[in-house]
Protein backbone atom coordinates (compact mmCIF):
# COMPACT_ATOMS: atom_id res chain seq x y z
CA UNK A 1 -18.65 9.64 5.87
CA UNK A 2 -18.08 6.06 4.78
CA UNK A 3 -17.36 3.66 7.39
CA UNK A 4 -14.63 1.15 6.50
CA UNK A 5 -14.57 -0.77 9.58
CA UNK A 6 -18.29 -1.88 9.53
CA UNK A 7 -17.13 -5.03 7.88
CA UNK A 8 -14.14 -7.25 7.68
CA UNK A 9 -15.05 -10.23 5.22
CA UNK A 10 -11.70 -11.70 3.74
CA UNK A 11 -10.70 -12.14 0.34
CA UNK A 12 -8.65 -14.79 -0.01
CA UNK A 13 -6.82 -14.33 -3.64
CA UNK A 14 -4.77 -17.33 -4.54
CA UNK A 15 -2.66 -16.95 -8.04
CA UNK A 16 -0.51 -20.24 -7.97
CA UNK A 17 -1.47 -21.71 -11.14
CA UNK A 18 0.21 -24.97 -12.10
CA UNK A 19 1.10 -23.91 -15.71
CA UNK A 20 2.81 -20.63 -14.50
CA UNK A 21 4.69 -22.37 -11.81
CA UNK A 22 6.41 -24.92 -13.51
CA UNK A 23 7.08 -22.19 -15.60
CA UNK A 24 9.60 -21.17 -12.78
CA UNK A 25 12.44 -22.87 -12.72
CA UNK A 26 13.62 -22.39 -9.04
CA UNK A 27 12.48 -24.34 -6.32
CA UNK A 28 9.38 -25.86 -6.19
CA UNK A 29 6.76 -24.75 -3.58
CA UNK A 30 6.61 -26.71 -0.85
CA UNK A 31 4.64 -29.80 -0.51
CA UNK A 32 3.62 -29.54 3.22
CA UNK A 33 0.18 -27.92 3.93
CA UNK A 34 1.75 -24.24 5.45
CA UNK A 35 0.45 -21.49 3.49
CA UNK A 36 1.48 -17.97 4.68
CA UNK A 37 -1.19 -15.18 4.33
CA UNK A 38 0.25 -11.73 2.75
CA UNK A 39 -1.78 -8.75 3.10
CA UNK A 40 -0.77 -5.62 0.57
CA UNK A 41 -2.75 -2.35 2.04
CA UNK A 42 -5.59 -1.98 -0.33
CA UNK A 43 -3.59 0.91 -2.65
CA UNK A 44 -5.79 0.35 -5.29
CA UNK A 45 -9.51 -1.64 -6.22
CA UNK A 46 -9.65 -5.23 -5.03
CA UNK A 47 -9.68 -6.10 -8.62
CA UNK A 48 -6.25 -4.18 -9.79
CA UNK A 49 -4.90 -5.02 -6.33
CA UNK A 50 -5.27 -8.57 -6.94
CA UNK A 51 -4.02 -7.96 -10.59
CA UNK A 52 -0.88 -6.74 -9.08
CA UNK A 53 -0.26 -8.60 -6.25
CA UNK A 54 -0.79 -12.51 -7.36
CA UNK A 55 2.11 -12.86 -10.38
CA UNK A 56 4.51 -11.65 -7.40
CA UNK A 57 3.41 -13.63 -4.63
CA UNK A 58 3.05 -16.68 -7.22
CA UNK A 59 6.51 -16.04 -8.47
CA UNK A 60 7.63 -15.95 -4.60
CA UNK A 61 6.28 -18.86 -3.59
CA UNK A 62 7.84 -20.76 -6.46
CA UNK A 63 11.21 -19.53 -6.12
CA UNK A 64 11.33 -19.68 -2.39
CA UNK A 65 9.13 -22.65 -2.02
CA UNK A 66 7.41 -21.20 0.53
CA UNK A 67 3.39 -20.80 -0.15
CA UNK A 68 2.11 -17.72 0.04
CA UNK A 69 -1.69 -16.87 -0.30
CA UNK A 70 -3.11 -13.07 -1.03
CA UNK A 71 -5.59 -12.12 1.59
CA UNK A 72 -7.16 -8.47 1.60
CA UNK A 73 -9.99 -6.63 3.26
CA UNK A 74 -13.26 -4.83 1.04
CA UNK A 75 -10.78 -1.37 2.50
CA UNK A 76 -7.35 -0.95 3.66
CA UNK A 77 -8.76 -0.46 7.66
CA UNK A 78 -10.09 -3.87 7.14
CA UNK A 79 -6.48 -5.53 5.52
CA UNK A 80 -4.96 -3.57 8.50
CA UNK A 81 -7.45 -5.00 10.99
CA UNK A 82 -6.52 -8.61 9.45
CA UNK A 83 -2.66 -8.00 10.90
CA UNK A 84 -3.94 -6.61 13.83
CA UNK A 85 -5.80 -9.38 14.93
CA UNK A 86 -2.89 -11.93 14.11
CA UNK A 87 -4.47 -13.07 10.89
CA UNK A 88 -1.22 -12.76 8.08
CA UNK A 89 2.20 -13.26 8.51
CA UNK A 90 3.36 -11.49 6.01
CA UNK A 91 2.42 -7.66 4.60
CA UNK A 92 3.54 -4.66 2.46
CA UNK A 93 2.20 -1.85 4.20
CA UNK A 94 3.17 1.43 6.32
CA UNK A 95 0.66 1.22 8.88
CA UNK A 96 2.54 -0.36 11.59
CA UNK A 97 5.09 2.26 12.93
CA UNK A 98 3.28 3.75 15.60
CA UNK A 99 5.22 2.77 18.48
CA UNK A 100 2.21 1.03 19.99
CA UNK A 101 2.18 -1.01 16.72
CA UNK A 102 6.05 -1.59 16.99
CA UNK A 103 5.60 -3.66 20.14
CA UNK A 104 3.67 -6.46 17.58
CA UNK A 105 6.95 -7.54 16.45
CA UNK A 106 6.75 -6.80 12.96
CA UNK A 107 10.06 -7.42 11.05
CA UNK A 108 10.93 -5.52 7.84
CA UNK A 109 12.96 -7.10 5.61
CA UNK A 110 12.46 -5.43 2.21
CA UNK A 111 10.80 -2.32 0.31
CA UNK A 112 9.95 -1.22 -3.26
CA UNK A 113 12.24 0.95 -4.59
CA UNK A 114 10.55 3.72 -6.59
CA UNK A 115 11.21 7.27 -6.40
CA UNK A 116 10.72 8.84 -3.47
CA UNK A 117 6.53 9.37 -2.57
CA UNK A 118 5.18 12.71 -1.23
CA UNK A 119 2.11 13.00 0.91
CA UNK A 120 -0.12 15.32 -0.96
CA UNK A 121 -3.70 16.91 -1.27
CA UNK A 122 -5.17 17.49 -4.82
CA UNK A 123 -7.58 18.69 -6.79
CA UNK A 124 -8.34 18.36 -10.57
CA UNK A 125 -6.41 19.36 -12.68
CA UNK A 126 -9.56 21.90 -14.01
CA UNK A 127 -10.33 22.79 -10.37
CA UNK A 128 -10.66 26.36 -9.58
CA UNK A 129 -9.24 25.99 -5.87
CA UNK A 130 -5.77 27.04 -5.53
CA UNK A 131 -4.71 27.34 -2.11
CA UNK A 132 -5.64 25.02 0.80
CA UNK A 133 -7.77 27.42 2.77
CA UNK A 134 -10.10 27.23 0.13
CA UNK A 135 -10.83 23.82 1.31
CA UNK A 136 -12.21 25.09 4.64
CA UNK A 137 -16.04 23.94 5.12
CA UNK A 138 -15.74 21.37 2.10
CA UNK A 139 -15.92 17.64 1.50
CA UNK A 140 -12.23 16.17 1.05
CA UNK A 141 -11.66 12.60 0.16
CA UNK A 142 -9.43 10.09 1.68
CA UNK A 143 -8.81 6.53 1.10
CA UNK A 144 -9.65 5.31 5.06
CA UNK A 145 -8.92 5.91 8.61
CA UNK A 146 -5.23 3.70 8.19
CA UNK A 147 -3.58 5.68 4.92
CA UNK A 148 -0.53 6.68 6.74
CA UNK A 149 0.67 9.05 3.92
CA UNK A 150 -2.44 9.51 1.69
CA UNK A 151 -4.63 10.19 5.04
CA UNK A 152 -2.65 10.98 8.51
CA UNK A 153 0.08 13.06 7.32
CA UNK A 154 -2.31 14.99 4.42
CA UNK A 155 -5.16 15.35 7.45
CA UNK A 156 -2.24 16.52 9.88
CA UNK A 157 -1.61 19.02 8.01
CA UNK A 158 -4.90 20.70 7.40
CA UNK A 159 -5.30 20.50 10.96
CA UNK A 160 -2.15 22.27 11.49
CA UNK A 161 -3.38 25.27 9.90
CA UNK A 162 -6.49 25.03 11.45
CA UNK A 163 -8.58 23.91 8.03
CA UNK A 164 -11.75 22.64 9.14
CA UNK A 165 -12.83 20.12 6.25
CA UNK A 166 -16.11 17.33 6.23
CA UNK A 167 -13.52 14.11 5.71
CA UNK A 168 -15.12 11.09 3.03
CA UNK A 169 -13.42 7.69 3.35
CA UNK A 170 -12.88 6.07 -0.34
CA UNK A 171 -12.41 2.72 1.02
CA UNK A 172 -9.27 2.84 -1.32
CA UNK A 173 -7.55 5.21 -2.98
CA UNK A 174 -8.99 4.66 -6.20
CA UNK A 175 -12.11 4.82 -3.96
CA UNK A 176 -11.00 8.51 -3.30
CA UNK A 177 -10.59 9.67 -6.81
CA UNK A 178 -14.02 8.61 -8.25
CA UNK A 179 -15.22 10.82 -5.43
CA UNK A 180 -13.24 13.58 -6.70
CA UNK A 181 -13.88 12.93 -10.37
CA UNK A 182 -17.63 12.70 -9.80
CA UNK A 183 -17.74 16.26 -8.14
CA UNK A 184 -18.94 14.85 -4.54
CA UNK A 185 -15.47 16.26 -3.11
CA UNK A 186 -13.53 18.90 -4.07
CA UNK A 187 -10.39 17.25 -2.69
CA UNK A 188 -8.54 14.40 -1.94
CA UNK A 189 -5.63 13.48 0.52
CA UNK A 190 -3.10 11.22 -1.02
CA UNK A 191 0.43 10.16 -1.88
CA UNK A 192 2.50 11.33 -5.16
CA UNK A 193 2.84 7.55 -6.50
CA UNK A 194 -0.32 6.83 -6.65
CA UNK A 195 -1.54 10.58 -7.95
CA UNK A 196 0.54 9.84 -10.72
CA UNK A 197 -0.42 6.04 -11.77
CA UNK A 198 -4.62 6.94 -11.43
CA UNK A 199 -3.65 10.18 -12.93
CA UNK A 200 -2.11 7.77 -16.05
CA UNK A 201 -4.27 5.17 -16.17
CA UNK A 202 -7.59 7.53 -15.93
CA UNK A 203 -6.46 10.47 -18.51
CA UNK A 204 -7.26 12.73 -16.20
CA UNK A 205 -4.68 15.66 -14.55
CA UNK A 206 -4.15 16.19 -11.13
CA UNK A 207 -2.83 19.08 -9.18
CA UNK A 208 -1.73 19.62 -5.97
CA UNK A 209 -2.12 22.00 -3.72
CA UNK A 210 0.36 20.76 -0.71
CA UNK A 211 2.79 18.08 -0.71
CA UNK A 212 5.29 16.87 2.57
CA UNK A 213 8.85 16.23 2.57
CA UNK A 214 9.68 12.80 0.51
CA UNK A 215 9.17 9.48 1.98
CA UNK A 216 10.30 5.77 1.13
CA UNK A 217 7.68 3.62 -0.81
CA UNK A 218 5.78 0.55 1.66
CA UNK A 219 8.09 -2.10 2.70
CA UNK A 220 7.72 -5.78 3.22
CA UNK A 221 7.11 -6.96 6.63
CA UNK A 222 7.30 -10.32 8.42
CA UNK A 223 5.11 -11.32 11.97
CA UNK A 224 7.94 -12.76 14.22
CA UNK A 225 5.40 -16.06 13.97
CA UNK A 226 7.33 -16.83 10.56
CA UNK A 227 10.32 -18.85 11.31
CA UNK A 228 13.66 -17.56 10.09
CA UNK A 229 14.21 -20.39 7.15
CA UNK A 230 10.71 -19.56 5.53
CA UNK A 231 11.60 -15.91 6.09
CA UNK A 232 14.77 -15.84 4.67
CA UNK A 233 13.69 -17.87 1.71
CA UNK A 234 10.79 -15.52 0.97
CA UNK A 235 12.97 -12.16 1.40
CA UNK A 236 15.68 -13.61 -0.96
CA UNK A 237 12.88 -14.20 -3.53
CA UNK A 238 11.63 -10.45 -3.44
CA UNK A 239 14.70 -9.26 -3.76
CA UNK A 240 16.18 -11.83 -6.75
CA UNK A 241 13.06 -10.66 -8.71
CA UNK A 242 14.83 -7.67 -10.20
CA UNK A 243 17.87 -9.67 -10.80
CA UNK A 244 16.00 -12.78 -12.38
CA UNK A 245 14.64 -12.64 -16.01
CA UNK A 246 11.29 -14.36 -15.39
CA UNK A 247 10.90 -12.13 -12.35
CA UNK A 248 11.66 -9.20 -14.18
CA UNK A 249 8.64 -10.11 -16.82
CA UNK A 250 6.31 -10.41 -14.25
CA UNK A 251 7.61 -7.30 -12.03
CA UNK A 252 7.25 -5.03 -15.64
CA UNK A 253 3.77 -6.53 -16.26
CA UNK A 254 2.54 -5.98 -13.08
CA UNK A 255 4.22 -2.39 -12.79
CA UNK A 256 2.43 -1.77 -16.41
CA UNK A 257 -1.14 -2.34 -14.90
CA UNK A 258 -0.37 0.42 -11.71
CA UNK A 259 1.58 2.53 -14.35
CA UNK A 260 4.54 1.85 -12.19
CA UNK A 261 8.34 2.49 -13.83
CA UNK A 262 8.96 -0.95 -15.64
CA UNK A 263 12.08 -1.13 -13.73
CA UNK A 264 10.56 -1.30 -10.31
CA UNK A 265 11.90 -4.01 -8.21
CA UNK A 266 12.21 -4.78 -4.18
CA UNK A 267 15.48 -4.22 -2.34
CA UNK A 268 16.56 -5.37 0.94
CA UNK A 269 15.59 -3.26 4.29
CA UNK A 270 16.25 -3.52 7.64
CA UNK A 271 13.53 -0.66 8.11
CA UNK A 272 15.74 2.25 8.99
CA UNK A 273 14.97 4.29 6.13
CA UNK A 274 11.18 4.60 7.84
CA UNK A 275 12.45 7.12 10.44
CA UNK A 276 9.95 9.67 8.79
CA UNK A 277 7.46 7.76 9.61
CA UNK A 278 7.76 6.61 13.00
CA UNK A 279 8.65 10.97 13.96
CA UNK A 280 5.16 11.60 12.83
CA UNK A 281 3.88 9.90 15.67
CA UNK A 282 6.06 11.93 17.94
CA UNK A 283 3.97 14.84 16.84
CA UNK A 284 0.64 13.70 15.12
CA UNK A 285 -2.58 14.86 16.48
CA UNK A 286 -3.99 12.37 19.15
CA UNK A 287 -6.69 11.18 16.79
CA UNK A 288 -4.55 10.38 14.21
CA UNK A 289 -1.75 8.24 16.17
């Protein structure tokens, strides 16, 4: 088994090129030397995660003028341990609805809106295993300790019908897959959305053998260290991306490298629509709360 926690070295991933900014033609970012860390669970490689992640947060910060700065972990238990320890202020990510996690103050004010995402566990699409007990005694791969819906509720389940598997932690989803590609697991827990964008982007067919009731996509979160102004300001950018022709380019071209829908774009949230998520907890395993 991999251990993700063994290190926690930061990458700091910066996108806020001059040329591309005045580009923009909302506000300019703010001249004052506050620059607000955002932490996106590692979903994907560092590379394609940075790919993703910095012509948003670059667009953000120009439109709200508030700077914000990419920062993720080597895995996605080391980007969690960043906001666990205080480290961001700001994060997309569904890790923090345990109710012990609750008590941190975190404030959701928006979410992708995609279709709805399924925990699931998959095999190949050439695999020969078709039912879930035939998992028991075999190596399944997940993308760490901290994937909510790709690890605790796909794990959850196998232990609820009393599967016995050897676990493998990817580091990242991706992580996961080239695990199951190369033939080291037969397995892997994960989450529909991102099945179907590695499934895309790889040429390769998936198919799964369990998947849960649907779920909402990760929202945006705030620490309660931001101050309402900045918050606002960033939250109103997210959400005037899909509404905002520039915004729109770069939401499409960044949706394009993930093989998300073109049209994907970030609404507002008050994070009611994560009731799903904070129930598991009421009934998870011990291990995995």
């Amino acid at each position: 088994m991999n251990h993700p926690l063994k290190t926690r070295r930061p990458l700091l991933l910066a996108g806020l090129g001059m040329s591309a900014a005045a580009a923009l033609t909302g506000r300019a970012v703010a001249q004052d030397a506050t620059v607000y860390r955002f932490s996106p669970v590692n979903q994907y490689g560092i590379e394609l995660t940075a790919k993703y992640w910095n012509p948003i947060i670059e667009h953000v910060s120009a439109r709200s003028g508030v700077r914000l700065q990419l920062k993720i972990g080597r895995t996605s238990a080391d980007t969690t341990a960043y906001v666990l320890a205080n480290e961001v202020e700001f994060l997309f990510s569904n890790h923090m609805f345990s109710p012990e996690r609750e008590q941190m103050g975190w404030r959701v004010f928006g979410r992708r809106q995609t279709a709805p995402i399924h925990s699931q566990i998959v095999v190949l699409g050439s695999s020969p295993i078709q039912r879930l007990e035939e998992l028991e005694g075999q190596q399944v791969a997940f993308p760490g300790p901290e994937a909510t819906v790709a690890y605790k509720f796909a794990y959850a389940q196998l232990l609820k019908r009393n599967i016995t598997v050897q676990v493998v932690f990817g580091g990242n989803m991706d992580g996961a897959f080239a695990q199951l590609l190369s033939g080291k697991v037969r397995a892997a827990g994960t989450h529909s959305q991102l099945a179907e964008g590695w499934s895309r982007r790889e040429g390769q067919a998936l198919r799964a053998l369990w998947q849960s009731e649907p779920l909402h996509d990760l929202p945006l979160m705030a620490s309660r260290k931001v101050p309402e102004k900045d918050l606002q300001a960033v939250a109103r950018a997210f959400i005037e991306m899909g509404r905002d022709p520039v915004g729109q380019r770069v939401l499409a071209q960044s949706s394009e490298l993930v093989k998300l829908p073109a049209n994907t774009q970030f609404v507002a949230s008050n994070g009611s629509e994560y009731g799903a998520y904070r129930a598991f907890y009421q009934s998870a395993p011990p291990s995995l709360r």
